[in-house]
N, C-alpha and C. Protein backbone atom coordinates (compact mmCIF):
# COMPACT_ATOMS: atom_id res chain seq x y z
N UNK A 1 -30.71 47.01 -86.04
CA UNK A 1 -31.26 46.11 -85.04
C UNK A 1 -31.10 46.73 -83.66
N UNK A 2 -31.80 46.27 -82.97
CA UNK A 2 -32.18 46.76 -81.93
C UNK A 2 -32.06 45.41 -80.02
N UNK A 3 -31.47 45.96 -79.32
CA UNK A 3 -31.74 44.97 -78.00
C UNK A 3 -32.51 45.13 -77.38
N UNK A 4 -33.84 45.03 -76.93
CA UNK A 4 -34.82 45.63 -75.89
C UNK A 4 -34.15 44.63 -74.36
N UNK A 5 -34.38 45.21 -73.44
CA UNK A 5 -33.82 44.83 -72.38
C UNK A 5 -35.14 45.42 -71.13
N UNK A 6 -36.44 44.30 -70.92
CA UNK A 6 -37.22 45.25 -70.05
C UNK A 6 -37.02 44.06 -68.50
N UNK A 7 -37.41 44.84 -67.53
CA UNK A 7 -37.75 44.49 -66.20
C UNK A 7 -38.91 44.49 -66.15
N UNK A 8 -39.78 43.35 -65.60
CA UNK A 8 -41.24 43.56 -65.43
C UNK A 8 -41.33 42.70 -64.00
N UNK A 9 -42.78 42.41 -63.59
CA UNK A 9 -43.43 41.91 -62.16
C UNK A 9 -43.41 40.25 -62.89
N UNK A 10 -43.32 39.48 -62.35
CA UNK A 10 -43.21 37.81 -62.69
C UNK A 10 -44.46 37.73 -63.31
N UNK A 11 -45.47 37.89 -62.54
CA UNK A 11 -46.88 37.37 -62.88
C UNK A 11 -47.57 38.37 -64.27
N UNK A 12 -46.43 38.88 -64.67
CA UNK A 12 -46.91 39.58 -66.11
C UNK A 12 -46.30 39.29 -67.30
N UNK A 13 -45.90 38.06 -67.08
CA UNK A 13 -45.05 37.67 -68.57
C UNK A 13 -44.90 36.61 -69.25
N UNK A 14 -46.45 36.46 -68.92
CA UNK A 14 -47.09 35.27 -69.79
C UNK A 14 -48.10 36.28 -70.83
N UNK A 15 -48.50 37.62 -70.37
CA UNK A 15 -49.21 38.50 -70.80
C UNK A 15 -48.26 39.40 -72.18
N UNK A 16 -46.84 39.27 -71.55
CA UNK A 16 -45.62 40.34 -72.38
C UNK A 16 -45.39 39.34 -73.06
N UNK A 17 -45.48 38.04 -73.04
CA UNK A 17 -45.22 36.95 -74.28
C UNK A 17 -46.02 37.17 -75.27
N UNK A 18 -47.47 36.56 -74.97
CA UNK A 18 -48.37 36.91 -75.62
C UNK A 18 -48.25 37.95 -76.61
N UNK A 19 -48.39 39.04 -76.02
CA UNK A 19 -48.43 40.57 -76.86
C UNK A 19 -47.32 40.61 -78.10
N UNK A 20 -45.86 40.15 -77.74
CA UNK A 20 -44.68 39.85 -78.55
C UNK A 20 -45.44 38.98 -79.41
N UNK A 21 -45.94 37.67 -79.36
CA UNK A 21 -45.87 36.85 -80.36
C UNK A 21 -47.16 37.53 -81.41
N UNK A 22 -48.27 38.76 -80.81
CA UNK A 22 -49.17 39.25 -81.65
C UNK A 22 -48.32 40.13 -82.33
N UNK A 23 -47.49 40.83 -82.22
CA UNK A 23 -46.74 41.69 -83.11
C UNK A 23 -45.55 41.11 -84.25
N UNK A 24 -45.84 39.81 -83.98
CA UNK A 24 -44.82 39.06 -84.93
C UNK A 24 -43.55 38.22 -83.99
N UNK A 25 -42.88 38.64 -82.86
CA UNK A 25 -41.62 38.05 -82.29
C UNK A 25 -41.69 36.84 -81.32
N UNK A 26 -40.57 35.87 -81.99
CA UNK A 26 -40.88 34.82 -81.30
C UNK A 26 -39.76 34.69 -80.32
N UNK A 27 -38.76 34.89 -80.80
CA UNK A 27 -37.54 34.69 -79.74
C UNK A 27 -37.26 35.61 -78.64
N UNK A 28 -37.39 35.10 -77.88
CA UNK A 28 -37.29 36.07 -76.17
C UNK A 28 -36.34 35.28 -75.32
N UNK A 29 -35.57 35.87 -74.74
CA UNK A 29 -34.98 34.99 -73.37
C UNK A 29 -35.21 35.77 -71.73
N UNK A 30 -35.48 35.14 -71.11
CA UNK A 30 -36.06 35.19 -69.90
C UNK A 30 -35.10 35.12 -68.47
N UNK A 31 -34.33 35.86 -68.06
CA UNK A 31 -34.19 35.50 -66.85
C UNK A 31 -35.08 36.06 -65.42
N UNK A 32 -34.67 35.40 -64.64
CA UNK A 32 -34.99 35.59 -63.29
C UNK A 32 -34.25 37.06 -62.18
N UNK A 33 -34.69 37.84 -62.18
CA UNK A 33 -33.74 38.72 -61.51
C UNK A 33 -34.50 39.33 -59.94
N UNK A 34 -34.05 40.02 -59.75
CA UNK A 34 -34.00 41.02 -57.75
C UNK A 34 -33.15 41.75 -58.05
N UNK A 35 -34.18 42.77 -57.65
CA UNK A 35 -33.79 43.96 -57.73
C UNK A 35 -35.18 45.27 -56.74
N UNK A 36 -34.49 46.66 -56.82
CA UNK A 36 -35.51 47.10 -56.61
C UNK A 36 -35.11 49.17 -56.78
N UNK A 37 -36.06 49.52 -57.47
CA UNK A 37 -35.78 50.60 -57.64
C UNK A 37 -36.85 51.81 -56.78
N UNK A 38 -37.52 52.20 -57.37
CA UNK A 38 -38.31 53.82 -56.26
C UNK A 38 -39.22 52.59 -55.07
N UNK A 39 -39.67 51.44 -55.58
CA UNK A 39 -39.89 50.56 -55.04
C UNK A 39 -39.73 50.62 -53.90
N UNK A 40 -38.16 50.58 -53.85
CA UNK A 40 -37.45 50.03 -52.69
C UNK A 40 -37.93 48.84 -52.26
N UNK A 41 -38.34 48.23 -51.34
CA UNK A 41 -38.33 47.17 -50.13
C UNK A 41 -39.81 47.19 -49.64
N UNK A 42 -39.68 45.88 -48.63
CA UNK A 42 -41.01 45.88 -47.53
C UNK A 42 -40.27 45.13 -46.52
N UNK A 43 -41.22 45.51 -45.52
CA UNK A 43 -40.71 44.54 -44.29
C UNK A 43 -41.85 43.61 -43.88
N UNK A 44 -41.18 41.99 -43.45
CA UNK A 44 -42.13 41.17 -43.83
C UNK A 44 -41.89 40.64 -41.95
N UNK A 45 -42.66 39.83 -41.62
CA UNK A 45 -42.97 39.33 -40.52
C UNK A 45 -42.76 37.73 -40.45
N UNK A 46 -41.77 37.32 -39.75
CA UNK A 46 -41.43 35.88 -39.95
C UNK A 46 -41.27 35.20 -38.36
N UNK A 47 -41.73 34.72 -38.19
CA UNK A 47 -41.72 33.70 -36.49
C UNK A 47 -41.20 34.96 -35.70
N UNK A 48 -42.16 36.14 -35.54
CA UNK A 48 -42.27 37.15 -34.83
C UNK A 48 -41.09 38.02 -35.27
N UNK A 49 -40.22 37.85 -36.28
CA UNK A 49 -38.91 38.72 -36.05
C UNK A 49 -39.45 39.74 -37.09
N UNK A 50 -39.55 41.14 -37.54
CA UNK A 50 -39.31 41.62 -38.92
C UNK A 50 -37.92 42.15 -39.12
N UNK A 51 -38.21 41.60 -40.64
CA UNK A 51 -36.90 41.50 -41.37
C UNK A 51 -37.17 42.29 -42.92
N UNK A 52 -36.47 42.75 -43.30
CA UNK A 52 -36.83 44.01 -44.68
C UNK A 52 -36.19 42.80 -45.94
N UNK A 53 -37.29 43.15 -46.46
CA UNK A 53 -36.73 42.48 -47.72
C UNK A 53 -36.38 43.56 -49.02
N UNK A 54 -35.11 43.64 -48.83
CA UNK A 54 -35.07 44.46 -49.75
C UNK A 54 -34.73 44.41 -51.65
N UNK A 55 -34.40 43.19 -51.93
CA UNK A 55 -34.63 43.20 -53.75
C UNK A 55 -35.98 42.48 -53.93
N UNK A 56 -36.47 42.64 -54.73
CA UNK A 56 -37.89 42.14 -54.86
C UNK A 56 -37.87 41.67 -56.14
N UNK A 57 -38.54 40.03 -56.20
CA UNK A 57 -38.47 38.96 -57.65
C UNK A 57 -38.76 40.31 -58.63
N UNK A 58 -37.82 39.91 -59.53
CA UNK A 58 -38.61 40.38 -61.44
C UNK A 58 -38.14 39.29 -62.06
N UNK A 59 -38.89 39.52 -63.63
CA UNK A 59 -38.17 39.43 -64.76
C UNK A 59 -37.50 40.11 -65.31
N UNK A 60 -36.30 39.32 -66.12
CA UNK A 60 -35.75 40.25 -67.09
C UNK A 60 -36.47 39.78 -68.30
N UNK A 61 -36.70 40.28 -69.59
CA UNK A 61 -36.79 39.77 -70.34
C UNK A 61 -35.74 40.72 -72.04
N UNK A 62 -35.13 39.64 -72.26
CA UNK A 62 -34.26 40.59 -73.33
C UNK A 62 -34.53 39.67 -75.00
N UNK A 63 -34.73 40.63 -75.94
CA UNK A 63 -34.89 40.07 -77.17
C UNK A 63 -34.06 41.17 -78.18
N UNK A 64 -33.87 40.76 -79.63
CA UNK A 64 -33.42 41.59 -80.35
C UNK A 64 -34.07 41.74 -81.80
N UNK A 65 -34.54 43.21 -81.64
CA UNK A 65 -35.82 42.99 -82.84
C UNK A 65 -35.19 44.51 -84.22
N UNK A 66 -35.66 43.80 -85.13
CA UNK A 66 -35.28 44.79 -86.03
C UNK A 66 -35.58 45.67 -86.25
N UNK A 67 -35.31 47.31 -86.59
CA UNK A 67 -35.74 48.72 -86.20
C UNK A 67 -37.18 48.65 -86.70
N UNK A 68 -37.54 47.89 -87.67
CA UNK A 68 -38.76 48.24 -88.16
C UNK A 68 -40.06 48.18 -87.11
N UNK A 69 -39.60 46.97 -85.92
CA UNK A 69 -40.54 45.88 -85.24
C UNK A 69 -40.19 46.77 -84.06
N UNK A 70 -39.27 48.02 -84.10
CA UNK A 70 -38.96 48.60 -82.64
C UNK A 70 -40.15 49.19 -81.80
N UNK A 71 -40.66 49.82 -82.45
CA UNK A 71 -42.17 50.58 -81.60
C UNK A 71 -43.09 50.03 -81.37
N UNK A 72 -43.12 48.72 -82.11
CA UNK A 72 -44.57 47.61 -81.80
C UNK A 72 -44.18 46.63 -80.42
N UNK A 73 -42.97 46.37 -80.44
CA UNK A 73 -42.33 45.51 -79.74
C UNK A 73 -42.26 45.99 -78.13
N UNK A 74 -42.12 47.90 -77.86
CA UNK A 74 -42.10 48.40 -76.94
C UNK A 74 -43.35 48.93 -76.52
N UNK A 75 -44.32 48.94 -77.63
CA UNK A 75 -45.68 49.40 -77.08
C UNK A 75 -46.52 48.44 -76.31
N UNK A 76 -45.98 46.58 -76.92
CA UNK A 76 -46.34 45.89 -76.70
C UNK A 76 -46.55 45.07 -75.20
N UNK A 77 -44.30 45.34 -75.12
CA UNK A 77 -44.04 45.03 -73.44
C UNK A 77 -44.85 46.17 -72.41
N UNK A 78 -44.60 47.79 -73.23
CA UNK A 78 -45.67 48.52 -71.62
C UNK A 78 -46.85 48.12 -71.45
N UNK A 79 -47.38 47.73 -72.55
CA UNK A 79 -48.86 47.70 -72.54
C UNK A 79 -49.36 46.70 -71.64
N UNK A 80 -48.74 45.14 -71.85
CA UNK A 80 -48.99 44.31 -71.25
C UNK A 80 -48.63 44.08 -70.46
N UNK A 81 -47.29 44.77 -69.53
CA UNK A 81 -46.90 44.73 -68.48
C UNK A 81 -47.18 45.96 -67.26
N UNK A 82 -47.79 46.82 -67.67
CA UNK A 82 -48.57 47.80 -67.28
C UNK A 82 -49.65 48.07 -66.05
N UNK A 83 -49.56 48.06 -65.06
CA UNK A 83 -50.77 47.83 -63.84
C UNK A 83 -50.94 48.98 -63.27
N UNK A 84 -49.91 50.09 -63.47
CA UNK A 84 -50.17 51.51 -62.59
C UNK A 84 -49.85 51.44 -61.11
N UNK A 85 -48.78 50.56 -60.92
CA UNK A 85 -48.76 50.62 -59.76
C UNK A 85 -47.07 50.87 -59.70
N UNK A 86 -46.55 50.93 -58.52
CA UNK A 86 -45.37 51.57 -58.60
C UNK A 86 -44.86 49.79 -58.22
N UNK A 87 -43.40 49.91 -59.46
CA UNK A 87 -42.55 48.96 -59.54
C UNK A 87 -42.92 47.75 -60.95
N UNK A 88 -43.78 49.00 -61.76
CA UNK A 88 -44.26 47.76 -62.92
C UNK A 88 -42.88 47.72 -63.47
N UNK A 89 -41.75 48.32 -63.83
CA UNK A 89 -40.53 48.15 -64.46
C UNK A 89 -39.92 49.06 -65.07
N UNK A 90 -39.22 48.69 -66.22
CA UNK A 90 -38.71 49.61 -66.61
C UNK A 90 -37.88 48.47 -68.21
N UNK A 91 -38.04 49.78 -69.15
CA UNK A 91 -37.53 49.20 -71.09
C UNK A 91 -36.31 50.05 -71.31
N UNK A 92 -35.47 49.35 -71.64
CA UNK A 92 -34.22 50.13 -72.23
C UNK A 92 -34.42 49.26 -73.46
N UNK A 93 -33.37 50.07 -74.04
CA UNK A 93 -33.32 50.25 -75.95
C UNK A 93 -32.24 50.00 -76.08
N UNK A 94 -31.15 49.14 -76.94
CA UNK A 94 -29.85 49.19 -77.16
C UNK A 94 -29.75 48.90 -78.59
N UNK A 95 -28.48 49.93 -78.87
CA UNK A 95 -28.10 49.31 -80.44
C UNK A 95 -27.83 47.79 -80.54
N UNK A 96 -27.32 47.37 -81.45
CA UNK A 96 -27.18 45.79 -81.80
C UNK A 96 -26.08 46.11 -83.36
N UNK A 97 -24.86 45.98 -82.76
CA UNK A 97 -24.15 45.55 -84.41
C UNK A 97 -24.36 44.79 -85.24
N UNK A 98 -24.21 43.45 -84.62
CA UNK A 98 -24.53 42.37 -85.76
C UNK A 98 -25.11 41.61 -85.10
N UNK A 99 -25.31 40.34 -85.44
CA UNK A 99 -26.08 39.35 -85.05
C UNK A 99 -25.87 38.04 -85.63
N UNK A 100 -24.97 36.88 -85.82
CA UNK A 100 -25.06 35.11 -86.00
C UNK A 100 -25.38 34.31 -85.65
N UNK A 101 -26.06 33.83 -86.60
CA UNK A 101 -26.89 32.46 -86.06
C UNK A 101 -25.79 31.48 -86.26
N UNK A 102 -25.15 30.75 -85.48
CA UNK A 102 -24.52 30.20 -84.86
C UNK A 102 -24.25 28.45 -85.80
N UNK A 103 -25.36 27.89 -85.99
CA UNK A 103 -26.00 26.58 -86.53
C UNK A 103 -25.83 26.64 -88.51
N UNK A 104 -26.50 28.16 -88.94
CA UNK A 104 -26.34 28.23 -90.10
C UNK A 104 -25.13 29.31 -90.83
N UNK A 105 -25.18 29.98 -89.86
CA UNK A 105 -23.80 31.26 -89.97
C UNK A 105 -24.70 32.74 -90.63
N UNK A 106 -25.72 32.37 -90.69
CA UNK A 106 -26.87 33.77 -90.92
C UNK A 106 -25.87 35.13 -90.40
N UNK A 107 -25.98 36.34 -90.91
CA UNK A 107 -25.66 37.31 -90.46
C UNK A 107 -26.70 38.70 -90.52
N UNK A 108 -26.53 39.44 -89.39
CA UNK A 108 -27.35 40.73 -89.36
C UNK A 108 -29.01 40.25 -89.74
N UNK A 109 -30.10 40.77 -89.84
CA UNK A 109 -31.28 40.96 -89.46
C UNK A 109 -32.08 38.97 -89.62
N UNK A 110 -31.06 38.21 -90.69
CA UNK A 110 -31.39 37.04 -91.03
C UNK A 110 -31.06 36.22 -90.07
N UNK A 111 -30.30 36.52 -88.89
CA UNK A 111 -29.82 35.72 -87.87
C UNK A 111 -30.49 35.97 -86.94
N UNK A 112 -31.39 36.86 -86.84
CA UNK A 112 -32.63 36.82 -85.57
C UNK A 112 -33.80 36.49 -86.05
C-alpha cells in the first residue's frame, strides 16, 4: 500500500476528485493548506498600501491506495490537476505499513 500525498490549486479538485473516483477510489481526505514553493509570492494592493503575500491557498489532498491502483491514481491527480502554469503542485509517494479500519478491525489492503 501506498500514501499519495499531492498539493494542488483549490479550484482543481473537484476535477482531481472526479478523475480518482474514474479510476476506482473513493476515499480521499482534503485539507486546506498555504504554502508556496518556485511560486513564491505576489504583492497585492490594499487601501493604497502594498503588502506581499507570501503563502498562497492550496489543497492538500492525501489518500491511501493499493500498489496495484498506484500509477492510475497518480496519472490521474497530474492529469487533472495540470494547467502548465507554474505552482500547479506537487505528488509524493509514501510507503504505508498497515492500515485498520477502526469500526470493523479490517487489516492491510481490506481496511482501505
Amino acid at each position: 500500500m501506498k500514501k499519495i500525498e499531492a498539493i494542488i490549486k483549490p479550484f482543481k479538485l473537484d476535477e482531481v476528485k472526479e478523475a480518482l473516483q474514474e479510476v476506482g477510489l473513493q476515499g480521499i481526505t482534503v485539507l486546506e493548506a498555504r504554502g508556496f514553493g518556485r511560486q513564491k509570492g505576489h504583492t497585492e494592493l490594499y487601501r493604497g498600501a502594498e503588502y506581499v503575500v507570501d503563502f498562497l491557498p492550496k489543497v492538500k489532498i492525501e489518500l491511501i491506495v493499493p500498489d496495484s491502483l498506484l500509477p492510475a491514481a497518480v496519472d490521474a491527480i497530474r492529469n487533472a490537476a495540470q494547467t502548465g502554469r507554474i505552482g500547479d503542485g506537487k505528488i509524493f509517494v509514501l510507503p504505508v505499513e498497515d492500515a485498520i479500519r477502526i469500526r470493523t478491525g479490517e487489516i492491510g489492503e481490506d481496511a482501505i
